[in-house]
C-alpha atoms as a PDB file:
ATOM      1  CA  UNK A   1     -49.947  19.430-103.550  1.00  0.00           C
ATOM      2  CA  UNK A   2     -47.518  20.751-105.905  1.00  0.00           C
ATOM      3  CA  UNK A   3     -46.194  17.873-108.238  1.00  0.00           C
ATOM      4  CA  UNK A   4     -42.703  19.193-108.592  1.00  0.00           C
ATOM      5  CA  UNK A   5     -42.384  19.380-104.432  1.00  0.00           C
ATOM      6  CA  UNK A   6     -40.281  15.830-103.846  1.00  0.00           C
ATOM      7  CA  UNK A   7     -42.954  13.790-101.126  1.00  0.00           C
ATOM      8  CA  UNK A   8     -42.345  14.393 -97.639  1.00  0.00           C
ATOM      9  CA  UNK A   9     -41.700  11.153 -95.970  1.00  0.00           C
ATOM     10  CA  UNK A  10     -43.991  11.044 -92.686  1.00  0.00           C
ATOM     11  CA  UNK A  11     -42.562  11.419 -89.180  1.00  0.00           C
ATOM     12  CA  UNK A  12     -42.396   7.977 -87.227  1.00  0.00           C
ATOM     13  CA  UNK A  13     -41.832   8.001 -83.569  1.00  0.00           C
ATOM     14  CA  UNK A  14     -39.087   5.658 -81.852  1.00  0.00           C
ATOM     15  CA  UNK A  15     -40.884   3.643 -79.277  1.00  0.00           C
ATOM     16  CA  UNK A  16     -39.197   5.349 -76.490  1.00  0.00           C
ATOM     17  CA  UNK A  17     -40.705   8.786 -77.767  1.00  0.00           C
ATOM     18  CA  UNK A  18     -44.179   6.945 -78.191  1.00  0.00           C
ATOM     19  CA  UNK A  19     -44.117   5.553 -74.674  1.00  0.00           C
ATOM     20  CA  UNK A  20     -42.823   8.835 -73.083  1.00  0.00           C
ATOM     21  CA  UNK A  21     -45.339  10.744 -75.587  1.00  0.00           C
ATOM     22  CA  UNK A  22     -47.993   8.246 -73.996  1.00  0.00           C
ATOM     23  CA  UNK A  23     -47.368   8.909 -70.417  1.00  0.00           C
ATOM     24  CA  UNK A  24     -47.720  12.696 -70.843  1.00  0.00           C
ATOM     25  CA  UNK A  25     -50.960  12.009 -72.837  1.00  0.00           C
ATOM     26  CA  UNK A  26     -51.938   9.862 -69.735  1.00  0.00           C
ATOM     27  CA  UNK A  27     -50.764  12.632 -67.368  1.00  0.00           C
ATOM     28  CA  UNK A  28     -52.415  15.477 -69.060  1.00  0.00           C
ATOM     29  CA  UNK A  29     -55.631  13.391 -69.724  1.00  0.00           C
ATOM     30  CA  UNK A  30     -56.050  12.250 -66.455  1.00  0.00           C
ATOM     31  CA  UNK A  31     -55.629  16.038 -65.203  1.00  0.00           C
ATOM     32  CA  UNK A  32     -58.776  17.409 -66.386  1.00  0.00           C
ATOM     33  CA  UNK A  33     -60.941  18.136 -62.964  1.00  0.00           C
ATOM     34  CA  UNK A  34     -64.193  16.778 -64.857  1.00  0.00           C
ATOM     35  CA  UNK A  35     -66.023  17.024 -60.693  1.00  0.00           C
ATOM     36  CA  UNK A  36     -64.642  20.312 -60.302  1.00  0.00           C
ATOM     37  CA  UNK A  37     -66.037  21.898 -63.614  1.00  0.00           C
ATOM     38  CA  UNK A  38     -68.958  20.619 -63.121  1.00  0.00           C
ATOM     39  CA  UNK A  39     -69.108  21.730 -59.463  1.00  0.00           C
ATOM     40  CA  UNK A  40     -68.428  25.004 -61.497  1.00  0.00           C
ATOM     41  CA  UNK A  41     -71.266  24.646 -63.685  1.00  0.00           C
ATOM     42  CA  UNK A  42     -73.687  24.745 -61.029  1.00  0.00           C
ATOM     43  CA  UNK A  43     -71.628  27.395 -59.317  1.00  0.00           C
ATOM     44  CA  UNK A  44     -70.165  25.208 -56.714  1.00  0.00           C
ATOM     45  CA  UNK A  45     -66.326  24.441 -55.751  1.00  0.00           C
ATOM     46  CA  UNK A  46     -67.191  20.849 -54.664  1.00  0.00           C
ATOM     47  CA  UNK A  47     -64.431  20.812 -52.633  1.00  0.00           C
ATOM     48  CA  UNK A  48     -65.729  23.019 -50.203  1.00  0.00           C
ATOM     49  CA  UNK A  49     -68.476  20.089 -50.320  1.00  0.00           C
ATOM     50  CA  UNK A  50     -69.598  16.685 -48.877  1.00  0.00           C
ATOM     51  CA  UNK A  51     -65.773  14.844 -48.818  1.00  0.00           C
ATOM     52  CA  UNK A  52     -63.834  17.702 -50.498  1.00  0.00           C
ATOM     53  CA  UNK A  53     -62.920  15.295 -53.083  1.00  0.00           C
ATOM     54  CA  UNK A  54     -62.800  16.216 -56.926  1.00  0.00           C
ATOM     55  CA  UNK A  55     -63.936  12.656 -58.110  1.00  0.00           C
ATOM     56  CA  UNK A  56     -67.001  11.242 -59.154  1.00  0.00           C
ATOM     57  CA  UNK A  57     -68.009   9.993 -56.113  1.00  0.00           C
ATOM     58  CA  UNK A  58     -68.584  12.826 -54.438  1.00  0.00           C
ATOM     59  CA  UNK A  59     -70.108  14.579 -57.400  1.00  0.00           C
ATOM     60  CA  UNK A  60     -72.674  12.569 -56.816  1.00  0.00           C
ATOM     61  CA  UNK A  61     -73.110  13.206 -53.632  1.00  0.00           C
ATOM     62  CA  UNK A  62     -73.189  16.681 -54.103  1.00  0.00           C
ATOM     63  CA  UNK A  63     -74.153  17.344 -57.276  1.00  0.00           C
ATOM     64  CA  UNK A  64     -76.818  14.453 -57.920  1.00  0.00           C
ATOM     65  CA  UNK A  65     -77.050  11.714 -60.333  1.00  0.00           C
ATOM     66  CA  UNK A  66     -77.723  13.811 -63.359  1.00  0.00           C
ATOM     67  CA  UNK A  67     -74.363  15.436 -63.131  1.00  0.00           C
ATOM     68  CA  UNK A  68     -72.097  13.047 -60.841  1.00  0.00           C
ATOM     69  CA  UNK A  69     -72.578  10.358 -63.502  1.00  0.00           C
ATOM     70  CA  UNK A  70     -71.470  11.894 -66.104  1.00  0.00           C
ATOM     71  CA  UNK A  71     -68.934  12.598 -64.186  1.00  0.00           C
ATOM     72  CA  UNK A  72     -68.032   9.185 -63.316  1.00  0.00           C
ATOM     73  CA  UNK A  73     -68.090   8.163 -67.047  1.00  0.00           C
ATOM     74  CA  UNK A  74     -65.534  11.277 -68.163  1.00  0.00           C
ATOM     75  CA  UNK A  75     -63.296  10.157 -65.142  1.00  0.00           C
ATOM     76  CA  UNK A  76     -63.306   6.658 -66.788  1.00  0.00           C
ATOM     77  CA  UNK A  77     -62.620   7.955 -70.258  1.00  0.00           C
ATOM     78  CA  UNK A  78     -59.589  10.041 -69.305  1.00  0.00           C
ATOM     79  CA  UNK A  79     -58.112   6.737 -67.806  1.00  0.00           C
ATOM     80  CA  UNK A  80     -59.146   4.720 -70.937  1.00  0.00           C
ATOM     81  CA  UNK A  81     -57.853   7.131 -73.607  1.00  0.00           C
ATOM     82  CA  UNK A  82     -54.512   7.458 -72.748  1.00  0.00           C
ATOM     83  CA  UNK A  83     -54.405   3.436 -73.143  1.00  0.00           C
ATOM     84  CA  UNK A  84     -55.331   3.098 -76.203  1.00  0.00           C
ATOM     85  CA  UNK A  85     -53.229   5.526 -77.459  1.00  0.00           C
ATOM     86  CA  UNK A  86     -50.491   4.003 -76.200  1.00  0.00           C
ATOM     87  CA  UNK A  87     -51.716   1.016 -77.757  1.00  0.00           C
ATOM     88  CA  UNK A  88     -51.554   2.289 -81.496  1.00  0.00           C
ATOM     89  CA  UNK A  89     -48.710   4.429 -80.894  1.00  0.00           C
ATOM     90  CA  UNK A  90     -46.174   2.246 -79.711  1.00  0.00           C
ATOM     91  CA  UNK A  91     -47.892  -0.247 -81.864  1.00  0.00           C
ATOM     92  CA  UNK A  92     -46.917   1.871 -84.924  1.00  0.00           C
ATOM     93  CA  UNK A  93     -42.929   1.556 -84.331  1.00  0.00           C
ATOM     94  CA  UNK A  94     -43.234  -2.320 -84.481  1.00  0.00           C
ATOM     95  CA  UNK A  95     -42.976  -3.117 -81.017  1.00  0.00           C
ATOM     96  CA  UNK A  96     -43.199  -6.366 -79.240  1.00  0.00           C
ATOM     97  CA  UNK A  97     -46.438  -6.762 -77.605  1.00  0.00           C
ATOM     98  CA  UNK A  98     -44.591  -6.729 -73.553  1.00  0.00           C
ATOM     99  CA  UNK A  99     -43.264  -3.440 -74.850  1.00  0.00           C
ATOM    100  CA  UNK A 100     -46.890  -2.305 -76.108  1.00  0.00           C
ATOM    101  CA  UNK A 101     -48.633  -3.741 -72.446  1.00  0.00           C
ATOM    102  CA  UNK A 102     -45.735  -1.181 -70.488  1.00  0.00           C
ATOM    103  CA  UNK A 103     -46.481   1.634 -72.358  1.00  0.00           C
ATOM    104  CA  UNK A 104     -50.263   1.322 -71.851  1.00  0.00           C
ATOM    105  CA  UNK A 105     -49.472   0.154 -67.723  1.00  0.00           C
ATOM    106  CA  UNK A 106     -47.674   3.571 -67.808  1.00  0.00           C
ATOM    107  CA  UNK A 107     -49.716   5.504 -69.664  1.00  0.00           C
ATOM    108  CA  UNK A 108     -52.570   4.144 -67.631  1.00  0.00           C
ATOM    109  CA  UNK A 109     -50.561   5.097 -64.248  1.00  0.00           C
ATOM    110  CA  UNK A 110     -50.005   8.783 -65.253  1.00  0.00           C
ATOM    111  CA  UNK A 111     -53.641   9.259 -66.093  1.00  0.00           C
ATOM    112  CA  UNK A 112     -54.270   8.017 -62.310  1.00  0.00           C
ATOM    113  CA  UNK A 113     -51.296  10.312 -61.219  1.00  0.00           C
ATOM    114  CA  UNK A 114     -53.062  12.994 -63.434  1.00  0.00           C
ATOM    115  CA  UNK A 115     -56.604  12.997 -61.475  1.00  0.00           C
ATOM    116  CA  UNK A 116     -54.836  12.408 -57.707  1.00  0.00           C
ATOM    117  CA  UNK A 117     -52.004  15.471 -58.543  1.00  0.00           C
ATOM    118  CA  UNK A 118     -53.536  17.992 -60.871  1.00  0.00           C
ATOM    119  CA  UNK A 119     -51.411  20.413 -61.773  1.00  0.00           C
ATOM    120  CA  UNK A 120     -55.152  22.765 -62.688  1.00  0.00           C
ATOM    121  CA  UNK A 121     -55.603  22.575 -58.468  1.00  0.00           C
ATOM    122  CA  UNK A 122     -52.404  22.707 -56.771  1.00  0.00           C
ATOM    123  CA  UNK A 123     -51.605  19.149 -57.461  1.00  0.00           C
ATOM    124  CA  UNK A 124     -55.259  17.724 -55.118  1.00  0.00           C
ATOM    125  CA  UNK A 125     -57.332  16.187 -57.091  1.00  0.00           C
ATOM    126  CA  UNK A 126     -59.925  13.256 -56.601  1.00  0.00           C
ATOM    127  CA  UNK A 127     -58.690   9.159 -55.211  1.00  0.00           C
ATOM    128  CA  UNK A 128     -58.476   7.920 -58.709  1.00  0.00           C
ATOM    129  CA  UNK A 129     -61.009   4.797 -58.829  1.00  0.00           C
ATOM    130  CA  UNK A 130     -63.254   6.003 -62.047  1.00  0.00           C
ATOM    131  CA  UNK A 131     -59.643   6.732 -63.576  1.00  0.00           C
ATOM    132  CA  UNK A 132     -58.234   3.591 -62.797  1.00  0.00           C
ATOM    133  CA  UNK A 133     -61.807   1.599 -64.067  1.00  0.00           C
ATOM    134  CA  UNK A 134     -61.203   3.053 -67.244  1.00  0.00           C
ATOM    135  CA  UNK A 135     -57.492   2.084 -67.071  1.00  0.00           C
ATOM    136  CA  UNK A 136     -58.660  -1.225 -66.423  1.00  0.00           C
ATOM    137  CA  UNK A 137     -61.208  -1.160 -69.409  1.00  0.00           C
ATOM    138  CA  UNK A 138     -58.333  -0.284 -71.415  1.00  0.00           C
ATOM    139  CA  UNK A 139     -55.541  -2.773 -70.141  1.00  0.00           C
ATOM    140  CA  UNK A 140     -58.226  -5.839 -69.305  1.00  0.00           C
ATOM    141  CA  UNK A 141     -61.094  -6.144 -69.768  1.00  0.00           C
ATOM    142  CA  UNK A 142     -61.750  -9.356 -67.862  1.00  0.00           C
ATOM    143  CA  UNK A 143     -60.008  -8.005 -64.755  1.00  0.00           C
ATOM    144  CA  UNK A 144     -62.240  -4.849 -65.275  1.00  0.00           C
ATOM    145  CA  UNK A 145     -65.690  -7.210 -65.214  1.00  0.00           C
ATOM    146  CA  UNK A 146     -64.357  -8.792 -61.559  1.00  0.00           C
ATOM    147  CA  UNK A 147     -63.249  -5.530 -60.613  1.00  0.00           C
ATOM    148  CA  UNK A 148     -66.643  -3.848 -60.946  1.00  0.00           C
ATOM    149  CA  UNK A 149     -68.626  -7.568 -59.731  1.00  0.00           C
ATOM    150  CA  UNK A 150     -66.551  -7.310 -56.512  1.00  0.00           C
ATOM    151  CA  UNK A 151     -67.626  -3.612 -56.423  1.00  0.00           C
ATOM    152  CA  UNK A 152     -71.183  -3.843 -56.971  1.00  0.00           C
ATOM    153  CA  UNK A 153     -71.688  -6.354 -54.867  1.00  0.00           C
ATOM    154  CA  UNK A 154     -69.892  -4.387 -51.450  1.00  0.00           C
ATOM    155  CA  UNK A 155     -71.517  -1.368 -52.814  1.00  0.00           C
ATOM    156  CA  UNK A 156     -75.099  -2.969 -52.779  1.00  0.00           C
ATOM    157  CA  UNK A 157     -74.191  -5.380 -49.382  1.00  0.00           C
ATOM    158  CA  UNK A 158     -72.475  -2.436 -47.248  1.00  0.00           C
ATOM    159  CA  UNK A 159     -73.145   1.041 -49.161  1.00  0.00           C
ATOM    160  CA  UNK A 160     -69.432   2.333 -48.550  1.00  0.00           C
ATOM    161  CA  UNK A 161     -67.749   3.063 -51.892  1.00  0.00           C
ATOM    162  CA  UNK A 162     -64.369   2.967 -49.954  1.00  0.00           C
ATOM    163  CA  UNK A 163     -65.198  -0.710 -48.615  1.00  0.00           C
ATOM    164  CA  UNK A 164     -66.353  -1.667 -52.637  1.00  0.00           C
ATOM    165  CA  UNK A 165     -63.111   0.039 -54.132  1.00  0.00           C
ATOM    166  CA  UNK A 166     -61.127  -1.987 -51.820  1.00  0.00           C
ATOM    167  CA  UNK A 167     -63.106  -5.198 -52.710  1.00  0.00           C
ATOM    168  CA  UNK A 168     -62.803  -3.810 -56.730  1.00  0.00           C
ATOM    169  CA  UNK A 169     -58.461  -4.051 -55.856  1.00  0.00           C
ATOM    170  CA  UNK A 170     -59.360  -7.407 -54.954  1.00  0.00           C
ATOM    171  CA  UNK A 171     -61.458  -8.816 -57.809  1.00  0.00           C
ATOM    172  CA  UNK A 172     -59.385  -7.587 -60.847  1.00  0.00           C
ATOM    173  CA  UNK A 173     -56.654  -9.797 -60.163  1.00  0.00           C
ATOM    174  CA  UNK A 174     -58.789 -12.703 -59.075  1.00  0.00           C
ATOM    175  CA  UNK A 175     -60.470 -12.111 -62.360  1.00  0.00           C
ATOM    176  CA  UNK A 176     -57.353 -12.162 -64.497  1.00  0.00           C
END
């Protein structure tokens, strides 16, 4: 840098830009179609497939385990991103920690939002479960652990994802 330039003072956010910046982080995250490009990549449109469903479930239905969990594990990092941005961002403009845990519940939500209404496919995307495990990874940990416990267990008991994700609802909050 030039030493006769005066320094340039860096640009801080106000929390309420950090937490709206967050939320369209979360939203735009959570709207890449990770089972639909990969559908793509094997020259599928998996919704034309099994359940019609974007999300990782049925990517590895139709696509097999070799693709449909990575998959899974992008779905879960496009809900867990947007968190922890949040986190340091609206931990930057010295906000109170309640203030911190809304911004990453809503930056959490819109990456949900994102993958169910993507704006890249007419607003129908995928249920949201992966997304909201990696929400959960992000937000707590603990009620993540009971949340996948209650999970595995209906998954391996019943084999109906749909019956485990509703268990999953019911273990994070036991588990918190």
């Amino acid at each position: 840098t030039d030493p006769t330039e005066p320094p340039v003072a860096p640009v801080r956010m106000t929390t309420t830009t950090a937490i709206l910046a967050s939320i369209a982080c979360g939203y735009l995250c959570g709207s890449v179609p990770f089972g639909y490009l990969a559908g793509k990549l094997k020259g599928l449109d998996i919704r034309q497939h099994g359940s019609g469903n974007i999300g990782a479930t049925n990517a590895i239905r139709v696509l097999g385990k070799g693709i449909g969990i990575p998959v899974f594990i992008l779905d879960m990092l496009k809900g867990w991103l947007p968190v922890w941005l949040a986190a340091g961002w609206i931990a930057q403009t010295g906000a109170e920690i309640e203030v911190i845990s809304i911004g990453k519940v809503l930056a959490g939500f819109a990456a949900v939002i994102g993958h169910m209404f993507t704006f890249w496919l007419g607003f129908k995307g995928g249920k949201g479960i992966a997304t909201t495990g990696g929400v959960l990874l992000g937000i707590s940990l603990a009620g993540m652990i009971g949340g996948w416990i209650a999970f595995l267990v209906f998954l391996f008991a019943f084999r109906y994802v749909s019956l485990a994700s509703l268990a999953a609802a019911v273990g994070v909050p036991t588990a918190m």
